[in-house]
Protein backbone atom coordinates (compact mmCIF):
# COMPACT_ATOMS: atom_id res chain seq x y z
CA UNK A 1 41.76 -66.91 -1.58
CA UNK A 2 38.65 -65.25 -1.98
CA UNK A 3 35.78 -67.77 -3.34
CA UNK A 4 32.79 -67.12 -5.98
CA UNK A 5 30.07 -69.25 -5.57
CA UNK A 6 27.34 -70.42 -7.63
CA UNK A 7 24.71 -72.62 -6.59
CA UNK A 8 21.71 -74.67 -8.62
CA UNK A 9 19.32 -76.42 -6.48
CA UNK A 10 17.04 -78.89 -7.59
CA UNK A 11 14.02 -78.92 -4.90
CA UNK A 12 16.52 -79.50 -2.32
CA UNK A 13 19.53 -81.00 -3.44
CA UNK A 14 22.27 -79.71 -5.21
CA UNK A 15 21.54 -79.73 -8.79
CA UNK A 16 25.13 -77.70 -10.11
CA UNK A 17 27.64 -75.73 -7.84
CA UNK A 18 30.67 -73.71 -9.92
CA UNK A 19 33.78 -72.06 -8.47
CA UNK A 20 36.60 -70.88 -8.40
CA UNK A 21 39.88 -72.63 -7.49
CA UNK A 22 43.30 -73.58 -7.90
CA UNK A 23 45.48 -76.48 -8.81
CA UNK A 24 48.12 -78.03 -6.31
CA UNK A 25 50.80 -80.24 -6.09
CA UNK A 26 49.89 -83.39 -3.37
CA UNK A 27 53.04 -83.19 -1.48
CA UNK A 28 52.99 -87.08 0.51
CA UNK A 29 51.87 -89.17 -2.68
CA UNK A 30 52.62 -88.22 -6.42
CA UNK A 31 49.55 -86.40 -8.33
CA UNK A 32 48.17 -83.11 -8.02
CA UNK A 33 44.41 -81.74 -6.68
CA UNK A 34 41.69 -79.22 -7.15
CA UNK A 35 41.18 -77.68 -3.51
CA UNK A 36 37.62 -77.66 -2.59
CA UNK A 37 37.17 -74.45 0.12
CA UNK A 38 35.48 -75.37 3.36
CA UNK A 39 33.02 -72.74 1.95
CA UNK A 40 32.24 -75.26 -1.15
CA UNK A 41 32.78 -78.46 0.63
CA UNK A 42 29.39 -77.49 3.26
CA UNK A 43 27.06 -75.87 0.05
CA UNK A 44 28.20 -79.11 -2.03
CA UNK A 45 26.34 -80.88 1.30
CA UNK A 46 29.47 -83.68 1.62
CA UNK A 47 28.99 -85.71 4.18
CA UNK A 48 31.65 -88.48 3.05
CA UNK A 49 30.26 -90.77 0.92
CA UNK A 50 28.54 -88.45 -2.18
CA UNK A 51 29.82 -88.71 -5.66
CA UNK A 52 30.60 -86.04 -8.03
CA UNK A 53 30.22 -85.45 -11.93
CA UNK A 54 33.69 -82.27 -11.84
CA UNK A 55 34.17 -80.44 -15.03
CA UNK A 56 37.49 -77.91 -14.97
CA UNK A 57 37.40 -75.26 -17.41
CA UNK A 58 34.82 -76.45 -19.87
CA UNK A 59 36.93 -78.91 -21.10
CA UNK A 60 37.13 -81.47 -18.62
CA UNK A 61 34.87 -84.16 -17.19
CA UNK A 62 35.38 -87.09 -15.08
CA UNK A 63 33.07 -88.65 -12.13
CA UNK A 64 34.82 -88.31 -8.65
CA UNK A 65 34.88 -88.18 -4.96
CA UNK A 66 36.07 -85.58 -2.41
CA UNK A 67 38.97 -86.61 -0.18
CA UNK A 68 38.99 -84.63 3.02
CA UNK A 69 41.60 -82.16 3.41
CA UNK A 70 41.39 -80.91 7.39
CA UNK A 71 39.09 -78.09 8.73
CA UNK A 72 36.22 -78.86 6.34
CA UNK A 73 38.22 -78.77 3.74
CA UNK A 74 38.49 -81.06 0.92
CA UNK A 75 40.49 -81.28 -2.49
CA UNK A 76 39.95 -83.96 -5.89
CA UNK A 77 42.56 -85.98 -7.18
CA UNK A 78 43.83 -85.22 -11.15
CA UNK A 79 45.87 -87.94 -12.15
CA UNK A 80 48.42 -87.30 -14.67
CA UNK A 81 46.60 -88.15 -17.72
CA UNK A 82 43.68 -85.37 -16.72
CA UNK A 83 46.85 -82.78 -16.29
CA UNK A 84 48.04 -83.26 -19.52
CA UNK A 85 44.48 -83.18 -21.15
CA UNK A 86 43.30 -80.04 -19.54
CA UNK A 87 47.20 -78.45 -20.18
CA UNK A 88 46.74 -77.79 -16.28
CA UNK A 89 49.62 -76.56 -14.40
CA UNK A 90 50.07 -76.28 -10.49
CA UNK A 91 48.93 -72.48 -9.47
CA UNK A 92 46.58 -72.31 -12.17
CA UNK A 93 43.89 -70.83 -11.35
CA UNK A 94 40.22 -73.21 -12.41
CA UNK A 95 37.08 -72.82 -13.07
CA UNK A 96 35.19 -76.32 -11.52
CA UNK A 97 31.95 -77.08 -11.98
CA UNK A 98 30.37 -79.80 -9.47
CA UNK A 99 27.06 -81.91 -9.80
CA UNK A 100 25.96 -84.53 -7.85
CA UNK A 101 26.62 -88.36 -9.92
CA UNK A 102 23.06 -89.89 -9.16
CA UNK A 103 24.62 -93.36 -10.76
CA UNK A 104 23.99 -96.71 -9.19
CA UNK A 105 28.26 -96.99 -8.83
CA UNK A 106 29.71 -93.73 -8.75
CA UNK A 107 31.47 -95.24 -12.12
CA UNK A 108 30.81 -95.97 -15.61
CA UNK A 109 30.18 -100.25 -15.64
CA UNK A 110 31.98 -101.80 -18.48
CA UNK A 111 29.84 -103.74 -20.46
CA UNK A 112 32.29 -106.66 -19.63
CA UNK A 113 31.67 -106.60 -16.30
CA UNK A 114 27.78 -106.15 -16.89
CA UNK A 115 27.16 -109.37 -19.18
CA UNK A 116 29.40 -111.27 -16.74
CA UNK A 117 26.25 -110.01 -14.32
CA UNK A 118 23.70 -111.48 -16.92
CA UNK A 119 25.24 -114.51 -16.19
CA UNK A 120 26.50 -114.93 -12.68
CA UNK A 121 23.61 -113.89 -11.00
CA UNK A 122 26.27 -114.76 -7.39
CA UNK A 123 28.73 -112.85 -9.05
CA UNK A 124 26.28 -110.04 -8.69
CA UNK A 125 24.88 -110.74 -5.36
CA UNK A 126 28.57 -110.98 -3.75
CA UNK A 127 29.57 -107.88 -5.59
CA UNK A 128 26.32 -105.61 -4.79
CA UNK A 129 27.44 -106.63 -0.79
CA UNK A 130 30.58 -105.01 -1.12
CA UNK A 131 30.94 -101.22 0.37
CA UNK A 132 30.74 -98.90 -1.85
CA UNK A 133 34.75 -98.35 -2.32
CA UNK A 134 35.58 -102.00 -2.97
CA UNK A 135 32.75 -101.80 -6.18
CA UNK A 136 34.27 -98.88 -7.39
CA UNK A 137 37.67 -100.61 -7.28
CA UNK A 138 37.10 -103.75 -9.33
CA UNK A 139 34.93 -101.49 -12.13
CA UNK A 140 37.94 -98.97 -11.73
CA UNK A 141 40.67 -102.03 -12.48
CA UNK A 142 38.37 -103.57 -15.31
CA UNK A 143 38.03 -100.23 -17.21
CA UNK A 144 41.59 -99.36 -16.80
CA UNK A 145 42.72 -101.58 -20.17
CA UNK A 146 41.73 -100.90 -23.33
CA UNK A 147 41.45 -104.44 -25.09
CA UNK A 148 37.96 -105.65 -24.33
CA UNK A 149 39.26 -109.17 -23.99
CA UNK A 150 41.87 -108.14 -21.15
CA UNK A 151 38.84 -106.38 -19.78
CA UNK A 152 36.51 -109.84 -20.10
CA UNK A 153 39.45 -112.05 -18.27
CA UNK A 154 39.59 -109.07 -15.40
CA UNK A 155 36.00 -109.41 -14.87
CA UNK A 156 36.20 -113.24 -14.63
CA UNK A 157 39.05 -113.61 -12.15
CA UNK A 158 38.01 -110.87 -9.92
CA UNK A 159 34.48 -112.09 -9.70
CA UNK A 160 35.76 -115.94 -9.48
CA UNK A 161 38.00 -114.72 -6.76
CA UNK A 162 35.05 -112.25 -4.33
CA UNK A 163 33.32 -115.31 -4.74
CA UNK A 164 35.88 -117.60 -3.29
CA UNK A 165 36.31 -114.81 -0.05
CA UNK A 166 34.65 -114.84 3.10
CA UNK A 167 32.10 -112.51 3.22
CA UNK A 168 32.83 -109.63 4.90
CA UNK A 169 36.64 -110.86 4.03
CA UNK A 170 37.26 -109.35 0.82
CA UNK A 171 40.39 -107.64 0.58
CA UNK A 172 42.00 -106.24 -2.19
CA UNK A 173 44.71 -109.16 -2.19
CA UNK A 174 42.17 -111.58 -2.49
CA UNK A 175 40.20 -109.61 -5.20
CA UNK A 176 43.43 -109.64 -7.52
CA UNK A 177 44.87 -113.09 -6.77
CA UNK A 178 45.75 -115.02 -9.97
């Protein structure tokens, strides 16, 4: 697959990179990907841990992270809600755009979770010490209803339970325990 590169820098970091890719099917879990060329994955400047802003085709944005794929390679994750909206189909050739997400969580913070904050200043504290993927978790679970009361009682019992967990103990069991 031949790649076409286009690369923004800001000073120097990566302010925008577009390419050229293609849509697969993930063959050990269910889902498909966007395969990110060794070529892309060194001028993006991954190292493991950076964050993405991806738009496909104009059409399409979501923040995200790469997963490594072998050989410098790497590929993103579309779940099947972003397949439907895009009308994506595996072989499809896609136009991605990449920029770097310069936000505090690599997520969007629900304002549930945030005003719980304002007022469980421990809350915060115990939740600021997690690593980086266990934040992204509980703001990922939070956001994933739509009623805004659901959303209010996830904040609460997750943040009740981190703060009931050993630090350096928190596991996802304990995170969701009713």
């Amino acid at each position: 697959m031949t790649i076409n590169a286009s690369i923004k820098l800001r000073g120097n970091s990566l302010d925008m990179l577009s390419f050229k890719t293609k849509i697969f099917k993930l063959q050990h879990l269910a889902g498909h990907y966007i395969d990110i060329p060794a070529s892309i994955v060194k001028k993006a400047g991954w190292t493991g841990k950076q964050r993405f802003i991806c738009t496909v085709n104009k059409d399409l944005t979501w923040k995200c992270g790469f997963v490594s794929h072998g050989a410098g390679k790497a590929y993103i994750i579309l779940n099947k809600k972003q397949m439907q909206s895009g009308k994506f189909n595996v072989g499809q050739d896609v136009n991605v755009v990449l920029r770097k997400d310069t936000s505090k969580y690599g997520m969007d913070m629900p304002p549930e979770l945030k005003e719980l904050f304002a007022q469980d200043h421990i809350g915060k504290e115990r939740f600021d010490g997690l690593v980086p993927g266990k934040r992204r978790y509980i703001i990922y679970y939070i956001n994933q209803v739509k009623s805004p009361d659901l959303r209010v009682e996830r904040a609460v019992r997750l943040i009740a339970n981190l703060k009931k967990l050993p630090v350096g103990k928190e596991s996802f069991v304990g995170l969701l325990a009713r």
